[in-house]
C-alpha atoms as a PDB file:
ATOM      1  CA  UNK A   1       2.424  21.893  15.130  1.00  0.00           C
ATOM      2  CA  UNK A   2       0.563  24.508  12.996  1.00  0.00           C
ATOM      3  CA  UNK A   3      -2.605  23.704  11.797  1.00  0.00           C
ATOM      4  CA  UNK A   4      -3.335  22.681   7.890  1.00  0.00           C
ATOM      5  CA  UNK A   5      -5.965  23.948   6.299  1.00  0.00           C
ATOM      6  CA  UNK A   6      -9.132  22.510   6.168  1.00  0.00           C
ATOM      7  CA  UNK A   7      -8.989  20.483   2.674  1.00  0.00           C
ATOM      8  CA  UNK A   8      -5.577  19.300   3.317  1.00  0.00           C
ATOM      9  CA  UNK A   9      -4.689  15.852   4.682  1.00  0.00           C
ATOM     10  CA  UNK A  10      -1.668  14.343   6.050  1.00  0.00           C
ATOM     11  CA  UNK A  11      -1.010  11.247   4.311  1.00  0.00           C
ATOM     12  CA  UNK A  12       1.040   8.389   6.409  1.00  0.00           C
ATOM     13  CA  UNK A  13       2.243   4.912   5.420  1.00  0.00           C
ATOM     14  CA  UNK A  14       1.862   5.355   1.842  1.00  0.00           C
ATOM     15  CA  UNK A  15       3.269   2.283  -0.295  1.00  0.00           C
ATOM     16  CA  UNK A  16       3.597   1.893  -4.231  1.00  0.00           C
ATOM     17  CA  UNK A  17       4.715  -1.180  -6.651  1.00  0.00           C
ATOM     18  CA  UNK A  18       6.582  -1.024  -9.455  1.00  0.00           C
ATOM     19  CA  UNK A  19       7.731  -3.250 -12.339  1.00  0.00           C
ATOM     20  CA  UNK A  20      11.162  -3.738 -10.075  1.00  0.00           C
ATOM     21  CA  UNK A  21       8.872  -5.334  -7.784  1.00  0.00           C
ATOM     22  CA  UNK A  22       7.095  -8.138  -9.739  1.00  0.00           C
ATOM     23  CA  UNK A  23      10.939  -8.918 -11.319  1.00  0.00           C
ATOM     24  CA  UNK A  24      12.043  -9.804  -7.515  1.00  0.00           C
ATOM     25  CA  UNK A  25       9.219 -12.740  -7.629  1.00  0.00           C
ATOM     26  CA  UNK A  26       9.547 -13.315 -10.981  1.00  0.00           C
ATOM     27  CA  UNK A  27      12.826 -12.364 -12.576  1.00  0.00           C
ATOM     28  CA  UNK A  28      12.303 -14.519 -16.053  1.00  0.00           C
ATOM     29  CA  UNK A  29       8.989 -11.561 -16.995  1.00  0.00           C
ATOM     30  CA  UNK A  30       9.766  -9.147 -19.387  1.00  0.00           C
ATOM     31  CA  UNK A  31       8.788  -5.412 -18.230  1.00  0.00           C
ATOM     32  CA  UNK A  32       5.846  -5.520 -20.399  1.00  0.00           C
ATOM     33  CA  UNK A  33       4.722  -8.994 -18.926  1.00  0.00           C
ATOM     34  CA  UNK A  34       4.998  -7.243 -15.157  1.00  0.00           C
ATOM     35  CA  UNK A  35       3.119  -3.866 -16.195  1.00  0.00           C
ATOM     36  CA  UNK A  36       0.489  -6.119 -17.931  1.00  0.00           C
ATOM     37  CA  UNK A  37       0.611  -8.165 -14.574  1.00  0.00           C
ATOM     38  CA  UNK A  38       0.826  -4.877 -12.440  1.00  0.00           C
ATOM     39  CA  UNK A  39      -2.672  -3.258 -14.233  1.00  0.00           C
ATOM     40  CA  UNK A  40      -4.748  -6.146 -14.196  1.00  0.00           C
ATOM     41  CA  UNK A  41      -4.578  -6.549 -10.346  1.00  0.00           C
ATOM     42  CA  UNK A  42      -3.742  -2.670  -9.710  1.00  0.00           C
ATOM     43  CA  UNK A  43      -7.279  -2.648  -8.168  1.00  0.00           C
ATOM     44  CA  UNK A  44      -7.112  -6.031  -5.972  1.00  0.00           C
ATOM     45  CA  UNK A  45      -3.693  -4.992  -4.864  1.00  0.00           C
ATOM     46  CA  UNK A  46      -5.039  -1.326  -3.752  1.00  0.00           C
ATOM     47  CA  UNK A  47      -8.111  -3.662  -1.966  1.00  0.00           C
ATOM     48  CA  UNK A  48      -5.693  -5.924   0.070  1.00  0.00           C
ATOM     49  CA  UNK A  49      -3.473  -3.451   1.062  1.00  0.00           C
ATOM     50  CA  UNK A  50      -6.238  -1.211   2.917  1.00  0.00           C
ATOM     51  CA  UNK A  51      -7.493  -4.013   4.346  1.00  0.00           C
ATOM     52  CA  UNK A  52      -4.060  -4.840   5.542  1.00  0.00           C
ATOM     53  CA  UNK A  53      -3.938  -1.598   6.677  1.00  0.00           C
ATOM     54  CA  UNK A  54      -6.823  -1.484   8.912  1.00  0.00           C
ATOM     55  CA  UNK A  55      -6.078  -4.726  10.634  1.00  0.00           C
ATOM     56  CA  UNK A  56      -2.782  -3.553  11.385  1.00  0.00           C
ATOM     57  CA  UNK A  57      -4.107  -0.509  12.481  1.00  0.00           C
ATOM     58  CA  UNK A  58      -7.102  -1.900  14.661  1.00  0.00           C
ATOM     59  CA  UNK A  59      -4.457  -3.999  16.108  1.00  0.00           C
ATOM     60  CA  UNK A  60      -1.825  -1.351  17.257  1.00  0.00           C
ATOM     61  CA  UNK A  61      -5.062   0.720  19.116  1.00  0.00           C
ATOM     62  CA  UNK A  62      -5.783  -1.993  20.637  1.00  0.00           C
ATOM     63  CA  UNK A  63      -1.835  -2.274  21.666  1.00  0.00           C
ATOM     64  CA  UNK A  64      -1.920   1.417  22.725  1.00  0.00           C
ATOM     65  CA  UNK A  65      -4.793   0.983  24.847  1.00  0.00           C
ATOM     66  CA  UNK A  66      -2.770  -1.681  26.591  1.00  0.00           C
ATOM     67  CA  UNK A  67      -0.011   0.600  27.464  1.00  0.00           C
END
């Protein structure tokens, strides 16, 4: 694999929502009503999700390092 340079990152497991999303749960909002929804907790959801991530993470070292 070649080498990036030094201010470029790879990015993995990269996830976004969108108004699609919040109409799955709740099909009955309007797209304004799930935008509205979508950038008041914009900044919780971003929160839980790296936390999710780093649990999951932690736990699939500590998977590899059973291996």
């Amino acid at each position: 694999m070649e080498s990036l340079p030094a201010d470029t990152k790879e990015w993995f497991a990269q996830t976004r929502w969108s108004i699609d999303d919040i109409k799955e749960l709740k099909p009955e909002w309007n797209d304004e009503k799930c935008r509205d929804f979508l950038e008041k907790y914009a900044n919780k959801i971003v929160n839980s999700m790296v936390e999710a991530g780093w649990f999951a993470i932690e736990n699939f070292l500590e998977n590899e390092a059973k291996e």
